[in-house]
Protein backbone atom coordinates (compact mmCIF):
# COMPACT_ATOMS: atom_id res chain seq x y z
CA UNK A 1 71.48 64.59 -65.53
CA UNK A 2 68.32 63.10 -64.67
CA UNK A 3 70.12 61.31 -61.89
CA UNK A 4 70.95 64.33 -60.28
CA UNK A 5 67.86 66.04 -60.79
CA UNK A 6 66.18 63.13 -58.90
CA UNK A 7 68.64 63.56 -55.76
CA UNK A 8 68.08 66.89 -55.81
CA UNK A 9 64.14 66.59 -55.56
CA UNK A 10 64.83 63.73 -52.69
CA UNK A 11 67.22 66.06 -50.69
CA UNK A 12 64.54 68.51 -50.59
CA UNK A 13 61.92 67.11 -48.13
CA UNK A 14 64.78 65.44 -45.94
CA UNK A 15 65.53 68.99 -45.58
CA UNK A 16 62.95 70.38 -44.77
CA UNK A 17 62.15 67.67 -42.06
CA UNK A 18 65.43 68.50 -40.48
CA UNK A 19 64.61 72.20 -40.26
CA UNK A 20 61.28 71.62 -38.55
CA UNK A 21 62.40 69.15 -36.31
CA UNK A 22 65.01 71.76 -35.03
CA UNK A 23 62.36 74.55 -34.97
CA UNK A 24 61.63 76.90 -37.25
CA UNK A 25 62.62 80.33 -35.93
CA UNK A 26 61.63 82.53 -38.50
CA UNK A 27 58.27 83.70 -37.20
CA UNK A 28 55.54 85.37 -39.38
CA UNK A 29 53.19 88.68 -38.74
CA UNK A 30 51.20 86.63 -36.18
CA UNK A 31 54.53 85.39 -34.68
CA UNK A 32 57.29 87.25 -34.83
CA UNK A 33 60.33 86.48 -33.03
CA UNK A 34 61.43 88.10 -29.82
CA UNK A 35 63.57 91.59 -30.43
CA UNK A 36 65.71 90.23 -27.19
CA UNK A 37 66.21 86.62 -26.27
CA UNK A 38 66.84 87.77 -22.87
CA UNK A 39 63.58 85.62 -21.46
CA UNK A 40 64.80 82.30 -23.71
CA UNK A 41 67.26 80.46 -24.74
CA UNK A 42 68.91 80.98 -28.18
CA UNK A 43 68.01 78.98 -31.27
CA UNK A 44 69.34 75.64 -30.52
CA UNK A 45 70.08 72.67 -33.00
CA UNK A 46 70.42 69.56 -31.25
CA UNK A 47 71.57 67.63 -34.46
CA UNK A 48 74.68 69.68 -34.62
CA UNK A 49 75.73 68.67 -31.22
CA UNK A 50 75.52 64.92 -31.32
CA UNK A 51 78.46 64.49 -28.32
CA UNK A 52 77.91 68.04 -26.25
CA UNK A 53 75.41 68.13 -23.95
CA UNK A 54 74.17 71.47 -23.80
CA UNK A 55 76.00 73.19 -20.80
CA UNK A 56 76.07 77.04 -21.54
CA UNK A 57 74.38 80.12 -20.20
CA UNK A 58 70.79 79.78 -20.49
CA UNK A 59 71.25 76.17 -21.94
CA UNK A 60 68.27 75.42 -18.93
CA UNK A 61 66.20 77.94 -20.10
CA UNK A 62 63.01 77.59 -22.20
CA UNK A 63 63.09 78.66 -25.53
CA UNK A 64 60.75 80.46 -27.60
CA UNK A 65 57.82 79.91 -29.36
CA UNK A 66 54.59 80.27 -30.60
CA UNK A 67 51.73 78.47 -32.48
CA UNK A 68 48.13 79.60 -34.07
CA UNK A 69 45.54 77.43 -35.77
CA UNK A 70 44.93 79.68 -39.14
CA UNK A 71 41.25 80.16 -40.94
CA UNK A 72 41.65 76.56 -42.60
CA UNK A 73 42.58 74.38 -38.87
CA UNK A 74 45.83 74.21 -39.88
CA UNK A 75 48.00 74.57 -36.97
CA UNK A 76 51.44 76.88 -37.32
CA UNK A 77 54.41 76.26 -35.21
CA UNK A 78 57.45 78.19 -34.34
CA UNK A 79 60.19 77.86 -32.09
CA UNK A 80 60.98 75.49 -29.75
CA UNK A 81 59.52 76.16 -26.19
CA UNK A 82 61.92 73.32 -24.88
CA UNK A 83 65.28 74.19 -23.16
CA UNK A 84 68.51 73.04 -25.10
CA UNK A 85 69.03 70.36 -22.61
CA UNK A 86 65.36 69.26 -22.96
CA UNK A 87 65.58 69.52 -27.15
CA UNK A 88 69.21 67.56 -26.69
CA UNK A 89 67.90 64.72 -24.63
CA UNK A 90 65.09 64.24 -26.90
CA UNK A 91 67.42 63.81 -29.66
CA UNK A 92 70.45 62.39 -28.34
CA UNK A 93 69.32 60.10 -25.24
CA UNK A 94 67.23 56.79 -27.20
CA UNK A 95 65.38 56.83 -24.01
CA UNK A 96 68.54 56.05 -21.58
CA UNK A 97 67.82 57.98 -18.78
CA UNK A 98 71.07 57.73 -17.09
């Protein structure tokens, strides 16, 4: 039992690092998400599309986001202001520009 307990409590930050490094979408009273994507891109997760390049409509467009520095200088992030293509790249490339 213990064993499992411990992967449990390791899963948890991987996780979360995954879900930040894809953005985090969900917004917050200072930043709340666009009603109608129809400026940006969808939410796009570049992890689940290790072999397909990001071709579809609005797959150039930015996406959203937002940041704030709160009462404490912590800095809050949402979104992802890069395009699909531009998140995929940065993920999938390993600095091959070809």
């Amino acid at each position: 039992m213990k064993v499992i307990l411990w992967l449990f409590v390791c899963m948890i930050p991987a996780g979360v690092s995954l879900a930040h490094a894809a953005g985090d979408y969900r917004g917050d009273d200072r930043c709340p998400p666009p009603k109608d994507w129809s400026e940006y891109s969808e939410p796009y997760n570049p992890l689940d599309h290790a072999s397909d390049y990001p071709v579809f409509y609005k797959s150039d467009w930015p996406g959203w986001s937002c940041s704030y520095t709160r009462e404490d200088g912590v800095i809050v992030q949402y979104g992802d202001s890069r395009s699909p293509q531009e998140q995929w790249i940065a993920v999938w490339s390993n600095g091959n520009d070809n």
